[in-house]
C-alpha atoms as a PDB file:
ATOM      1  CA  UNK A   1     138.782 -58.545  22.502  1.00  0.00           C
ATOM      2  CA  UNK A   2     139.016 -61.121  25.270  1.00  0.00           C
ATOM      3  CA  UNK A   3     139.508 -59.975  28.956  1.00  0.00           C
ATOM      4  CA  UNK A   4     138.022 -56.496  27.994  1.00  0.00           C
ATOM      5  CA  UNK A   5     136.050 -55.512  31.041  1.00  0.00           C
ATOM      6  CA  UNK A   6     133.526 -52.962  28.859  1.00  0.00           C
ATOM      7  CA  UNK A   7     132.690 -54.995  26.659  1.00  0.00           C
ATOM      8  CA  UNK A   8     131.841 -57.505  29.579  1.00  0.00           C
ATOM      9  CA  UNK A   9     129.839 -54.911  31.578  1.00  0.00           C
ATOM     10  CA  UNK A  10     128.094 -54.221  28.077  1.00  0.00           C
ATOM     11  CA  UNK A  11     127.530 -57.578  28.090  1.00  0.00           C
ATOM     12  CA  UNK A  12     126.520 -58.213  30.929  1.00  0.00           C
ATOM     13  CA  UNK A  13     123.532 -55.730  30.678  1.00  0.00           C
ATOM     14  CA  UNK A  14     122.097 -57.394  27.110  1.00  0.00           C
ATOM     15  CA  UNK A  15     118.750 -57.264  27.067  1.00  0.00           C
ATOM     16  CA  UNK A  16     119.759 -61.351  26.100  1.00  0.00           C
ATOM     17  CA  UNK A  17     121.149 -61.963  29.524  1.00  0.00           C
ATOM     18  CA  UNK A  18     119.522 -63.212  32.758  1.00  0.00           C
ATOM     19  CA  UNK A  19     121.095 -63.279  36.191  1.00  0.00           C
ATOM     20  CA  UNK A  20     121.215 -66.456  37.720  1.00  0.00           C
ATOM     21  CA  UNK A  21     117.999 -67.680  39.960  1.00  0.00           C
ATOM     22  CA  UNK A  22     116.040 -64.509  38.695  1.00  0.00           C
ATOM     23  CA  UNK A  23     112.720 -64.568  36.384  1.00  0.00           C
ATOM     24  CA  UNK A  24     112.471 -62.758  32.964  1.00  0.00           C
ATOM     25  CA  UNK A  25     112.030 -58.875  33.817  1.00  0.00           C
ATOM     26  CA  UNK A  26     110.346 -55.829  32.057  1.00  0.00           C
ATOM     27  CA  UNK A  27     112.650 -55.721  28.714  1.00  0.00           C
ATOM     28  CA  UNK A  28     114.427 -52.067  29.038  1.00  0.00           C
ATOM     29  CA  UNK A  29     115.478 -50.747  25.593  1.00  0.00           C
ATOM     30  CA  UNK A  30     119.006 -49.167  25.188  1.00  0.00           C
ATOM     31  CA  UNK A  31     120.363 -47.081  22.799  1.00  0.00           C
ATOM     32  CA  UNK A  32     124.186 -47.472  22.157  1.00  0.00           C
ATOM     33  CA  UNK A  33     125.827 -43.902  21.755  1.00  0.00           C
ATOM     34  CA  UNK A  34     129.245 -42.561  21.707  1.00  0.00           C
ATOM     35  CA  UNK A  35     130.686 -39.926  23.948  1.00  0.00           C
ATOM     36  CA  UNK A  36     133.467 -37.364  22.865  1.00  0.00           C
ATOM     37  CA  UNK A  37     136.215 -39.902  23.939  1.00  0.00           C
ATOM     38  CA  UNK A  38     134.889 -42.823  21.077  1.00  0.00           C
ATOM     39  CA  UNK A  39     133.134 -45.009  24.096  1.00  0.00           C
ATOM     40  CA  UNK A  40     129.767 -46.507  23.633  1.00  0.00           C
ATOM     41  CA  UNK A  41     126.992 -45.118  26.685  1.00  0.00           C
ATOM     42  CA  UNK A  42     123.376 -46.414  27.106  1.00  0.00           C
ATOM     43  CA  UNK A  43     120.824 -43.800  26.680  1.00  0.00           C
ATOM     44  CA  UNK A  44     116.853 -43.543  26.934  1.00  0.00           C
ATOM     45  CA  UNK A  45     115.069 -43.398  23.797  1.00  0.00           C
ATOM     46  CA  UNK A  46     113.515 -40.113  22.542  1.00  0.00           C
ATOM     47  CA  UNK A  47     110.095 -40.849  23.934  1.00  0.00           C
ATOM     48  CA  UNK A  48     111.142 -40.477  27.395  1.00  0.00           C
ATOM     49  CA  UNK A  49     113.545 -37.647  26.552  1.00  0.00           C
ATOM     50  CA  UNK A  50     109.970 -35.855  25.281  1.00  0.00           C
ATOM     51  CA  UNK A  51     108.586 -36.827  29.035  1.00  0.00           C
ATOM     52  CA  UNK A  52     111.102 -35.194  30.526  1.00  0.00           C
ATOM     53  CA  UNK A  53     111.228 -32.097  28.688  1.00  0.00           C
ATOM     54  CA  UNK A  54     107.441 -31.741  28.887  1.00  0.00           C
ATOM     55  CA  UNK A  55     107.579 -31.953  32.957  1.00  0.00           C
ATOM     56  CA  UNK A  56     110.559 -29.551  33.074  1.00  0.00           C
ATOM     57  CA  UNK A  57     108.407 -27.269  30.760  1.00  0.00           C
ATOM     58  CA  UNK A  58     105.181 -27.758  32.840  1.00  0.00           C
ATOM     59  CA  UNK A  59     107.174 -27.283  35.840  1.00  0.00           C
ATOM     60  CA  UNK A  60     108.727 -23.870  34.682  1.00  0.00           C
ATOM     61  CA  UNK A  61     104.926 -22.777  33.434  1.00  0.00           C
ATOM     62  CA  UNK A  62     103.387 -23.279  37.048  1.00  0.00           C
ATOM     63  CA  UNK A  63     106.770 -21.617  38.688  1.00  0.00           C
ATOM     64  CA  UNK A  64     106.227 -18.558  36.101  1.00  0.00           C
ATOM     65  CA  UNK A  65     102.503 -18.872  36.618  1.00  0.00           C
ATOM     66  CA  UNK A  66     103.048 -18.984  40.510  1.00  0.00           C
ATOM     67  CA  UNK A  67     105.394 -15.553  40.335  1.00  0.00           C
ATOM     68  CA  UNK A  68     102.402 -13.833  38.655  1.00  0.00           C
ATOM     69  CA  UNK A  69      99.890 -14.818  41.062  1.00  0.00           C
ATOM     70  CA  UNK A  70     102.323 -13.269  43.832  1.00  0.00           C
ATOM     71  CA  UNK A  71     103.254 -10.449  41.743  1.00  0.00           C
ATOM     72  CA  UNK A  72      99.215  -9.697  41.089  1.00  0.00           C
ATOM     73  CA  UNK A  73      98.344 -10.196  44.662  1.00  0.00           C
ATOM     74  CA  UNK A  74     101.264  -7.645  46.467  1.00  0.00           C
ATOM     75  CA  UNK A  75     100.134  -5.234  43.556  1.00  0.00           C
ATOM     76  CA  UNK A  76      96.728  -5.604  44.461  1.00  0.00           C
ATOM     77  CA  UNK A  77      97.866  -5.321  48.208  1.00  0.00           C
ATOM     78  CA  UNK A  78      99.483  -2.602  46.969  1.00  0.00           C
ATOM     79  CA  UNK A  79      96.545  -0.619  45.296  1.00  0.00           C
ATOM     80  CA  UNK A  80      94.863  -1.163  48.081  1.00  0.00           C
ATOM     81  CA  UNK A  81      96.781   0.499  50.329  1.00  0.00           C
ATOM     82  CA  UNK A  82      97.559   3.400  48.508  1.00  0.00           C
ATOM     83  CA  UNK A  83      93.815   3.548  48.093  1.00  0.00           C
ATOM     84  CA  UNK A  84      93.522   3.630  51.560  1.00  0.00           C
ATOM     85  CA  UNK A  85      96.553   5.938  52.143  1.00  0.00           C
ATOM     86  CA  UNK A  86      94.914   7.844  49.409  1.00  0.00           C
ATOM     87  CA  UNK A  87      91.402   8.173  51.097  1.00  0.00           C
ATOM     88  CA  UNK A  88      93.420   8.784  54.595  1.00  0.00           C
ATOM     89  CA  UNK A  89      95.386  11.307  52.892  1.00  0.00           C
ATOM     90  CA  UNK A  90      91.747  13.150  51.078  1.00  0.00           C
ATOM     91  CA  UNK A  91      89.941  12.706  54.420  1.00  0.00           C
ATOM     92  CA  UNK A  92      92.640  14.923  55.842  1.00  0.00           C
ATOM     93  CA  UNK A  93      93.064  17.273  53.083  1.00  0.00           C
ATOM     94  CA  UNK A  94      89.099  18.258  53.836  1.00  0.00           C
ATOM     95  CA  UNK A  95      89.690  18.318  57.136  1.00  0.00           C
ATOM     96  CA  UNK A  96      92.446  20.975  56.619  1.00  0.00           C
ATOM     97  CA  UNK A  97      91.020  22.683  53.523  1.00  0.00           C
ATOM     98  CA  UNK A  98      87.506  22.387  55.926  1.00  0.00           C
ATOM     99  CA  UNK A  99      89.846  24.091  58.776  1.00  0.00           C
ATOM    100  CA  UNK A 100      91.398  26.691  56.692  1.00  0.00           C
ATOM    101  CA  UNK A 101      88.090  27.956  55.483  1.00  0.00           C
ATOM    102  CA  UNK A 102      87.129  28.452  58.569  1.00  0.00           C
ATOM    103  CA  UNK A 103      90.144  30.172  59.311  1.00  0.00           C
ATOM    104  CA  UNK A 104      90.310  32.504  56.808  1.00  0.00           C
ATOM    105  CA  UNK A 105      86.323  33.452  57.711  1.00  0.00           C
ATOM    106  CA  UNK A 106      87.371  34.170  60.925  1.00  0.00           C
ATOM    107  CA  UNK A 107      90.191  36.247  59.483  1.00  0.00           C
ATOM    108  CA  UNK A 108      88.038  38.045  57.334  1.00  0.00           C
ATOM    109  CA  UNK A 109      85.696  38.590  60.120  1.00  0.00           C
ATOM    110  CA  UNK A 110      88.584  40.103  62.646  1.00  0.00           C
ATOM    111  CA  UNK A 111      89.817  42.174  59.464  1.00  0.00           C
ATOM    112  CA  UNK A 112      86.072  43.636  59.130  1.00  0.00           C
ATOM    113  CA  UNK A 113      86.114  44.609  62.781  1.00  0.00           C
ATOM    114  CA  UNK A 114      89.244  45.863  62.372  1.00  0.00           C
ATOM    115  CA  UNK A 115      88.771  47.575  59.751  1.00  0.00           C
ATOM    116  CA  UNK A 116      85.173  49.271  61.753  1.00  0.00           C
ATOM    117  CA  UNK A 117      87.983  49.735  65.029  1.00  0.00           C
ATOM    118  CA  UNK A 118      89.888  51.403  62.143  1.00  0.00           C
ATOM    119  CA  UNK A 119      87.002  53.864  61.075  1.00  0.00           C
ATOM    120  CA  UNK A 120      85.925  54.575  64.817  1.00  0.00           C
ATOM    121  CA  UNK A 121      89.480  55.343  65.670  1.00  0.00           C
ATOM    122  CA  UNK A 122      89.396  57.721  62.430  1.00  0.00           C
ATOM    123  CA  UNK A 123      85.949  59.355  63.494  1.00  0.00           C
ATOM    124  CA  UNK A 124      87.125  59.996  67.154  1.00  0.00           C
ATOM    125  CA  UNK A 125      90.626  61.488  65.837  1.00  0.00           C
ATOM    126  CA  UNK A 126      88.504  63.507  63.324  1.00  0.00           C
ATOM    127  CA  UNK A 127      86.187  64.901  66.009  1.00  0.00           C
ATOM    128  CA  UNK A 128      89.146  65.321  68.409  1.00  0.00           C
ATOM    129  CA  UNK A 129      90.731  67.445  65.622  1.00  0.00           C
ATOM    130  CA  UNK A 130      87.582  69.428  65.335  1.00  0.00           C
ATOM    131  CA  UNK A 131      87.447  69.520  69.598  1.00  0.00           C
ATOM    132  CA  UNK A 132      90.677  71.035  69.378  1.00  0.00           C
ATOM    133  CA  UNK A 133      90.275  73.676  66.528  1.00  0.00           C
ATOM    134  CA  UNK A 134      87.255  74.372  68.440  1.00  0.00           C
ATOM    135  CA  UNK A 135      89.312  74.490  71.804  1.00  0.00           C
ATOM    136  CA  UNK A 136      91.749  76.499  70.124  1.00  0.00           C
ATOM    137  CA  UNK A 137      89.649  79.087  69.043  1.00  0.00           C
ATOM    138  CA  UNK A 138      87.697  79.394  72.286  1.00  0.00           C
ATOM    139  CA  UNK A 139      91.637  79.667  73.858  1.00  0.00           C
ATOM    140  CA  UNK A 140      92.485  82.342  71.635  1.00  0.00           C
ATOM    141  CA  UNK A 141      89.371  83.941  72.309  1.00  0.00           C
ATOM    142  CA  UNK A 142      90.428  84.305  75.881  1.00  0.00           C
ATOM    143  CA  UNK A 143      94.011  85.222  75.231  1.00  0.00           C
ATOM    144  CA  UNK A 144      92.692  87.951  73.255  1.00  0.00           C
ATOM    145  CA  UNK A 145      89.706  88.958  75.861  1.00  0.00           C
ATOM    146  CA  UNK A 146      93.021  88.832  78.383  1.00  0.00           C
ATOM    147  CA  UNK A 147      95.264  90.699  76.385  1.00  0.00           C
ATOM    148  CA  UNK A 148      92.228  93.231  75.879  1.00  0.00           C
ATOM    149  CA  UNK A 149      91.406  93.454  79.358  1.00  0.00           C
ATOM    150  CA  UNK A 150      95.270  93.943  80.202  1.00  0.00           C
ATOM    151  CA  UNK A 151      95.483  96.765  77.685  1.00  0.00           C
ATOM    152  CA  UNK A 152      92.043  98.311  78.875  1.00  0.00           C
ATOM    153  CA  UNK A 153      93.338  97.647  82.779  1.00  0.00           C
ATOM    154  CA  UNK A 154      96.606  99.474  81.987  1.00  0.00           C
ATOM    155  CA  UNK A 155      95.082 101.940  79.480  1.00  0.00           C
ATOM    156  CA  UNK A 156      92.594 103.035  82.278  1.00  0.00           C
ATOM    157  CA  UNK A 157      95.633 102.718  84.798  1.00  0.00           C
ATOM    158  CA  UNK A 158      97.707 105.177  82.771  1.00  0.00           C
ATOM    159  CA  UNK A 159      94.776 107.205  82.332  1.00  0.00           C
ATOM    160  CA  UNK A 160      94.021 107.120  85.794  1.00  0.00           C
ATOM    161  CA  UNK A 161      97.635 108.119  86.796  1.00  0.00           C
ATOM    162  CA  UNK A 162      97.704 110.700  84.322  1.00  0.00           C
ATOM    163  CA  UNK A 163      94.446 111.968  85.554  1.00  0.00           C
ATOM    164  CA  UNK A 164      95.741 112.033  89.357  1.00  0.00           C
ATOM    165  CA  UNK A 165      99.733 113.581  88.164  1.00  0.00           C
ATOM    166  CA  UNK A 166      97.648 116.547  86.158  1.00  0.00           C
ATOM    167  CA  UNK A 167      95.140 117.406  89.508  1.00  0.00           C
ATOM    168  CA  UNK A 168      98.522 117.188  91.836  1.00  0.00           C
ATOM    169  CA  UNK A 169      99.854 119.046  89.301  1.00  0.00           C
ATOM    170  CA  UNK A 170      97.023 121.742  89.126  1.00  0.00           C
ATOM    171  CA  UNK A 171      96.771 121.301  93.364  1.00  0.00           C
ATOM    172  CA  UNK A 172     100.501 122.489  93.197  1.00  0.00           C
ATOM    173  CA  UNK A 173      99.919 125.540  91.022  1.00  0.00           C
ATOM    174  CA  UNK A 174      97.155 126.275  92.740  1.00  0.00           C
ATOM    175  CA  UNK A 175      99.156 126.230  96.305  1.00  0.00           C
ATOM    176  CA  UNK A 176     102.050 128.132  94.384  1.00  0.00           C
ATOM    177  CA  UNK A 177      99.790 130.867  93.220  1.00  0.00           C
ATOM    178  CA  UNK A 178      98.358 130.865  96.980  1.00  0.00           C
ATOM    179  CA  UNK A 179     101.577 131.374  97.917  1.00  0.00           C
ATOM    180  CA  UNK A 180     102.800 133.791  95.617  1.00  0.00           C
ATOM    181  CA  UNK A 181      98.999 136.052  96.594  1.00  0.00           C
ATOM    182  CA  UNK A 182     100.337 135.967  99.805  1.00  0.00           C
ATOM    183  CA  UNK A 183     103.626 137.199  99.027  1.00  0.00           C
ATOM    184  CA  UNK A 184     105.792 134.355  99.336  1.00  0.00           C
ATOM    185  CA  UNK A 185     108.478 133.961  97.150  1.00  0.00           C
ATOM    186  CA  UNK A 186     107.907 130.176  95.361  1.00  0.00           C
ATOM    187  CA  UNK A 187     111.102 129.957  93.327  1.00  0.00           C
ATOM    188  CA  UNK A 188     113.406 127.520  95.162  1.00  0.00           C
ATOM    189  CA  UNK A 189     114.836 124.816  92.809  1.00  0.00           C
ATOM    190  CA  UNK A 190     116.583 121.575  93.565  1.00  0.00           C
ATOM    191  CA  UNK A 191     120.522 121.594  93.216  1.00  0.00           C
ATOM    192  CA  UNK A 192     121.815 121.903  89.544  1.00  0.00           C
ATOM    193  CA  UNK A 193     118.415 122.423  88.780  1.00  0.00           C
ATOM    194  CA  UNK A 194     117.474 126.329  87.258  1.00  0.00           C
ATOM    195  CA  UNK A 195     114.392 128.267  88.303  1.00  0.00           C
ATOM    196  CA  UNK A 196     112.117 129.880  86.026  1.00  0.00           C
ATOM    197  CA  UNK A 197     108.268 131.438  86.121  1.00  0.00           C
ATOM    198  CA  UNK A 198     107.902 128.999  89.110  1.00  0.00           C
ATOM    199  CA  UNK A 199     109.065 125.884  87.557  1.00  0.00           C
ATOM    200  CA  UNK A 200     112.410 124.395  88.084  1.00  0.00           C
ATOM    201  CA  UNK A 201     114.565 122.843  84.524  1.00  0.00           C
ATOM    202  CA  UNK A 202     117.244 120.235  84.934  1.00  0.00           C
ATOM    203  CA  UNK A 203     119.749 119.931  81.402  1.00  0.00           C
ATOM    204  CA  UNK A 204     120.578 116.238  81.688  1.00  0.00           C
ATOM    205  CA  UNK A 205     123.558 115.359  79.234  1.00  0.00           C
ATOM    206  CA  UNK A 206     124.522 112.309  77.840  1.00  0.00           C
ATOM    207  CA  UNK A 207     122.951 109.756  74.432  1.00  0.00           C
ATOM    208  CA  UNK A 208     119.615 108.606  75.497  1.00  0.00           C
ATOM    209  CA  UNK A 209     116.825 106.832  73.419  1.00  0.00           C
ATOM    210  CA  UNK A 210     113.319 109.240  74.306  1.00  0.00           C
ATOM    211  CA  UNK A 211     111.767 106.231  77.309  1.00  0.00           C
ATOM    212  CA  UNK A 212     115.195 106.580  78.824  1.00  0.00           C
ATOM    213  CA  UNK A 213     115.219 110.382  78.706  1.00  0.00           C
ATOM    214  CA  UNK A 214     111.619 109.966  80.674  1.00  0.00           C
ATOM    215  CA  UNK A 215     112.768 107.778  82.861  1.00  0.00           C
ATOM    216  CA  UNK A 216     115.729 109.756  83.930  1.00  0.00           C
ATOM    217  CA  UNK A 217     113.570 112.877  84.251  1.00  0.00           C
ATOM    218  CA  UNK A 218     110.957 110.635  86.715  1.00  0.00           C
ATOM    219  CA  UNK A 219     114.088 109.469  89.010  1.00  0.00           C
ATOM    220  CA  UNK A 220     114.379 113.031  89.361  1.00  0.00           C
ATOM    221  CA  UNK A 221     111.011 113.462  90.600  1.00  0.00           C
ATOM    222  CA  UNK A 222     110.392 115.900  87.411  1.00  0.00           C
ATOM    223  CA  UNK A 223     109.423 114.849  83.906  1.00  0.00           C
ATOM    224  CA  UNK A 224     110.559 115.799  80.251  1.00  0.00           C
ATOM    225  CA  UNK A 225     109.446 119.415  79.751  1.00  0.00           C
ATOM    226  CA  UNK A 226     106.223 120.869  78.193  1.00  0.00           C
ATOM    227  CA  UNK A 227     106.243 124.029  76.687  1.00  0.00           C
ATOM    228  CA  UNK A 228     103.231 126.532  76.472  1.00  0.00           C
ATOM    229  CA  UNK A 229     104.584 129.856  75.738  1.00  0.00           C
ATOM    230  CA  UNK A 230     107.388 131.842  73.567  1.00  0.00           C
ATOM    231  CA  UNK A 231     109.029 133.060  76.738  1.00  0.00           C
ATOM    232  CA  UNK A 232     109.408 129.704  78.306  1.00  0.00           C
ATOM    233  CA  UNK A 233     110.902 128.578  74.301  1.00  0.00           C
ATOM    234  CA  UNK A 234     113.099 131.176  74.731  1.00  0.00           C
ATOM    235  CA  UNK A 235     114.471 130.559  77.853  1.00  0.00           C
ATOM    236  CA  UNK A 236     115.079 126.503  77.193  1.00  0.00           C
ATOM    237  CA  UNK A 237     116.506 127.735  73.652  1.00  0.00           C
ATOM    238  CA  UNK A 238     119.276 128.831  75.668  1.00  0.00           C
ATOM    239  CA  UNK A 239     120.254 125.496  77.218  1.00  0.00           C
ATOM    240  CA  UNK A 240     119.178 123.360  74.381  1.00  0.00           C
ATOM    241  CA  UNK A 241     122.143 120.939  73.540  1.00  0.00           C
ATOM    242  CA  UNK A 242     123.567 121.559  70.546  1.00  0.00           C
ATOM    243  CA  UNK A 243     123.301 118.235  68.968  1.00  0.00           C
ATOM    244  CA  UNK A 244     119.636 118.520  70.039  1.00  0.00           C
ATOM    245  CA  UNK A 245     117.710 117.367  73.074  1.00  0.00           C
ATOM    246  CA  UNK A 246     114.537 114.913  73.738  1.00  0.00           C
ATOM    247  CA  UNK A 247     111.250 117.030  75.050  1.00  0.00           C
ATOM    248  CA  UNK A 248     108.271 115.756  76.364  1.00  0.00           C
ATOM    249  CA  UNK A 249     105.954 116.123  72.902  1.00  0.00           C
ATOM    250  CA  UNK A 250     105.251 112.732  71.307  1.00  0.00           C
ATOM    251  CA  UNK A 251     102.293 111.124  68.895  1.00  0.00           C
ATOM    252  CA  UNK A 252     102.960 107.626  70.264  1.00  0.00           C
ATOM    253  CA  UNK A 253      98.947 106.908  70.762  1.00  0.00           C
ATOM    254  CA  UNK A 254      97.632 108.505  67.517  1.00  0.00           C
ATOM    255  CA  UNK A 255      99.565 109.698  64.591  1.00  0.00           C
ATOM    256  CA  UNK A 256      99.575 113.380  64.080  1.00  0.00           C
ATOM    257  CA  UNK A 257      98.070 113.991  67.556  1.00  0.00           C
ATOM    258  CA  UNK A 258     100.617 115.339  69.254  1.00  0.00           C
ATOM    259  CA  UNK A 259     100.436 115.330  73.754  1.00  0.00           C
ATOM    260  CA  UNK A 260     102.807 116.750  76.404  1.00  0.00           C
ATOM    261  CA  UNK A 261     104.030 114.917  79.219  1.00  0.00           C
ATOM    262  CA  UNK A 262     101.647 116.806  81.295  1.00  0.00           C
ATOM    263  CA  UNK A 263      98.549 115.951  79.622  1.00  0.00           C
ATOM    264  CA  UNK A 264      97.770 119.004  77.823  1.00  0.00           C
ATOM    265  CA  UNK A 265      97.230 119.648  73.947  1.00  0.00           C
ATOM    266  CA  UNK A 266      99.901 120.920  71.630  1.00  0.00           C
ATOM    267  CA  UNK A 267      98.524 124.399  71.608  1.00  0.00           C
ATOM    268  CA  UNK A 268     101.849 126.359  71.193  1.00  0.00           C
ATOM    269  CA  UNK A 269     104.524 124.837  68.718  1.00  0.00           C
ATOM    270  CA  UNK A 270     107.853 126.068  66.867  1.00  0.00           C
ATOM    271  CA  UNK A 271     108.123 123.376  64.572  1.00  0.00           C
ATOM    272  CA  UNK A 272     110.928 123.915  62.262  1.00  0.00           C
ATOM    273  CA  UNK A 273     110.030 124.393  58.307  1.00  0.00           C
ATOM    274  CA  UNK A 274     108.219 121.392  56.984  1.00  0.00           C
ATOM    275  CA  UNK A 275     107.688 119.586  60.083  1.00  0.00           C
ATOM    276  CA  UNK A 276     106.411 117.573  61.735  1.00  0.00           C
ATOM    277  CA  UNK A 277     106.836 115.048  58.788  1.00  0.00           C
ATOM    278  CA  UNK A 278     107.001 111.383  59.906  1.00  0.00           C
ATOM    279  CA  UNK A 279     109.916 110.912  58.157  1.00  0.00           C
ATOM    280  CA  UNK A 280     110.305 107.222  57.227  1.00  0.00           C
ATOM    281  CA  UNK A 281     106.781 106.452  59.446  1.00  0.00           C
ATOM    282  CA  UNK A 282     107.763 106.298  62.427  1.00  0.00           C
ATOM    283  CA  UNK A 283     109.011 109.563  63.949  1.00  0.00           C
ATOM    284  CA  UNK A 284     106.997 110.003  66.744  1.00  0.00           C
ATOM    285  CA  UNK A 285     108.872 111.606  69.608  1.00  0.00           C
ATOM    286  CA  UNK A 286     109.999 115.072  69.264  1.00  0.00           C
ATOM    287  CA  UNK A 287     113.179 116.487  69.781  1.00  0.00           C
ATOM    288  CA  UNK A 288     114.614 120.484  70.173  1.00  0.00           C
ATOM    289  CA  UNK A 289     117.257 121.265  67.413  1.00  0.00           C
ATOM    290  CA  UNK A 290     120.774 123.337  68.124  1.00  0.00           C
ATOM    291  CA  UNK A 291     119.073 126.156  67.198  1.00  0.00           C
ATOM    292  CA  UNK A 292     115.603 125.943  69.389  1.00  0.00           C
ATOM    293  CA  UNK A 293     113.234 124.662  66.318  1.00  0.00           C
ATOM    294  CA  UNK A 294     111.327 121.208  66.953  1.00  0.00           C
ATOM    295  CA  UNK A 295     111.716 118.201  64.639  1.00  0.00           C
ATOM    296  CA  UNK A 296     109.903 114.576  65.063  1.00  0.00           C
ATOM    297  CA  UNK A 297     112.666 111.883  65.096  1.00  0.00           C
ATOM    298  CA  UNK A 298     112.733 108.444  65.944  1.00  0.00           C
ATOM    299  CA  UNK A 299     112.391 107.558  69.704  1.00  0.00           C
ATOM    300  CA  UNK A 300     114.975 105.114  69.319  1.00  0.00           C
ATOM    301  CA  UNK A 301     117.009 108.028  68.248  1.00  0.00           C
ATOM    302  CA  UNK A 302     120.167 108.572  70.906  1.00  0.00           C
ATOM    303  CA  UNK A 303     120.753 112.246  72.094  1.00  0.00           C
ATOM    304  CA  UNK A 304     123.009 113.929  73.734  1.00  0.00           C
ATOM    305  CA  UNK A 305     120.609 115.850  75.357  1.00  0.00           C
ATOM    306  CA  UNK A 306     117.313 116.126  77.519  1.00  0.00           C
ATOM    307  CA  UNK A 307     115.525 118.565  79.506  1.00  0.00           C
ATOM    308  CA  UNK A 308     113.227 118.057  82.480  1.00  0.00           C
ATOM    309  CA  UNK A 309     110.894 120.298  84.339  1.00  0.00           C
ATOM    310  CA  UNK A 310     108.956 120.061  88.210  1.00  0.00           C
ATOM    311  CA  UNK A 311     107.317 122.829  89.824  1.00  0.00           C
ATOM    312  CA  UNK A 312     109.257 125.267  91.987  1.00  0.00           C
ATOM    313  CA  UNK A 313     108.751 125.201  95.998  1.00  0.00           C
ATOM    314  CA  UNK A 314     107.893 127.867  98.120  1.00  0.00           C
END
């Protein structure tokens, strides 16, 4: 159509037109195409399309091929320090494993010495132990030596006493038979205390065990009687209590052997029927029945009754 200004641009840019004034120029080929709206375009011809695609293409393979030469070398940076971190981290692990061997030889070593400070201790406690059985014998030893000695001290004490009370004794009966030579009447008795043959008799009342019945007789300055004769038994028969009454005859040092209070032997007795018996072992003081017979009984026993005898003054 005339006036149409694309087909005049189109025309314009034949490859049969010239501008004005200008030379012939390098002949470009065009390709007439349609776009979507029905309207011709120029386009390049396949050839150059090819070009193109083959730069794009080369360009993509040396961008990929670039991104793998990065990605190689910061893995290979990469190995390489973890090698190093690696051989850091080994290097340290033998220093420590190096350090805790030695560690645990010098823990082995302080266990073996304690283990030998162990045994000494044991040893020294053992022989200690056997110091002190020792020491404990050698201690009893002495306690008993000590108790021995005190026994023999007071044994030989008592003796000793008993000795000196039986040569007062026989000092006095000798001065009262002096006496009585010369005529001197040697009869006088304490008060509440009864004369008889030269000897004086207190009848103490009240429950006493035997020691207390001797003990009350010494505060009298007398002791429990001893009888040696039927007419002396007959005469303390008459103030015998009736529930009985503690004498001085006991078997305290050896069973069966009976002493008086004054030292002598049992050489005259009235032991009732079947006695002295030990009833229930242990019956070693003696005792004067109701009735004037003799009977061992228990010195723990309490009586009513005990008689005491001292020689009479002149």
């Amino acid at each position: 159509m005339e006036g149409d200004p694309e087909q005049e641009r189109f025309h314009r840019m034949s490859p049969h037109s010239q501008d004005e004034g200008q030379g012939p120029g390098p002949a470009v080929e065009y390709q007439d195409v349609l776009d979507l709206h029905g309207r011709r375009r120029r386009c390049c011809r396949p050839g150059v399309l090819t070009a193109l695609l083959g730069l794009v293409t080369t360009a993509l393979w040396a961008g990929l091929l670039t991104l793998l030469l990065l990605w190689r070398w910061d893995t290979v940076q990469d190995l390489k320090q973890l090698e190093d971190t690696a051989a850091l981290n080994i290097s340290q692990v033998s220093k420590d494993l190096e350090r805790h061997k030695g560690d645990q030889m010098a823990q082995r070593s302080q266990e073996a010495q304690a283990l030998r400070t162990v045994e000494e201790i044991q040893a020294e406690q053992r022989r200690m132990k056997t110091q002190d059985s020792e020491l404990s014998r050698d201690l009893d030893g002495l306690r008993e030596d000590l108790t021995n000695l005190k026994s023999q001290g007071l044994n030989e004490k008592r003796a000793a006493l008993t000795s000196l009370e039986r040569l007062q004794e026989e000092v006095s009966k000798l001065w009262v038979e002096l006496r009585v030579s010369n005529g001197s009447m040697c009869n006088t008795c304490p008060e509440e205390w009864v004369s008889f043959q030269q000897k004086c008799y207190y009848f103490g009342e009240g429950a006493k065990r035997w020691i207390q019945a001797r003990f009350a007789c010494s505060e009298l300055h007398g002791r429990l009687v001893s009888i040696h004769n039927q007419e002396e038994q007959d005469f303390l028969a008459k103030y015998v209590n009736k529930k009985g009454s503690w004498i001085g005859l006991r078997d305290l040092d050896i069973e069966g052997e009976f002493v008086w209070m004054d030292g002598s032997p049992l050489e005259y007795s009235n032991w009732r029927p079947g006695e002295p018996n030990n009833g229930g072992e242990g019956e070693d003081c003696v005792m004067m029945l109701g009735l004037g017979q003799w009977n061992d009984a228990f010195c723990n026993s309490h009586l009513e009754g005990w008689m005491c005898d001292r020689l009479a003054t002149c």
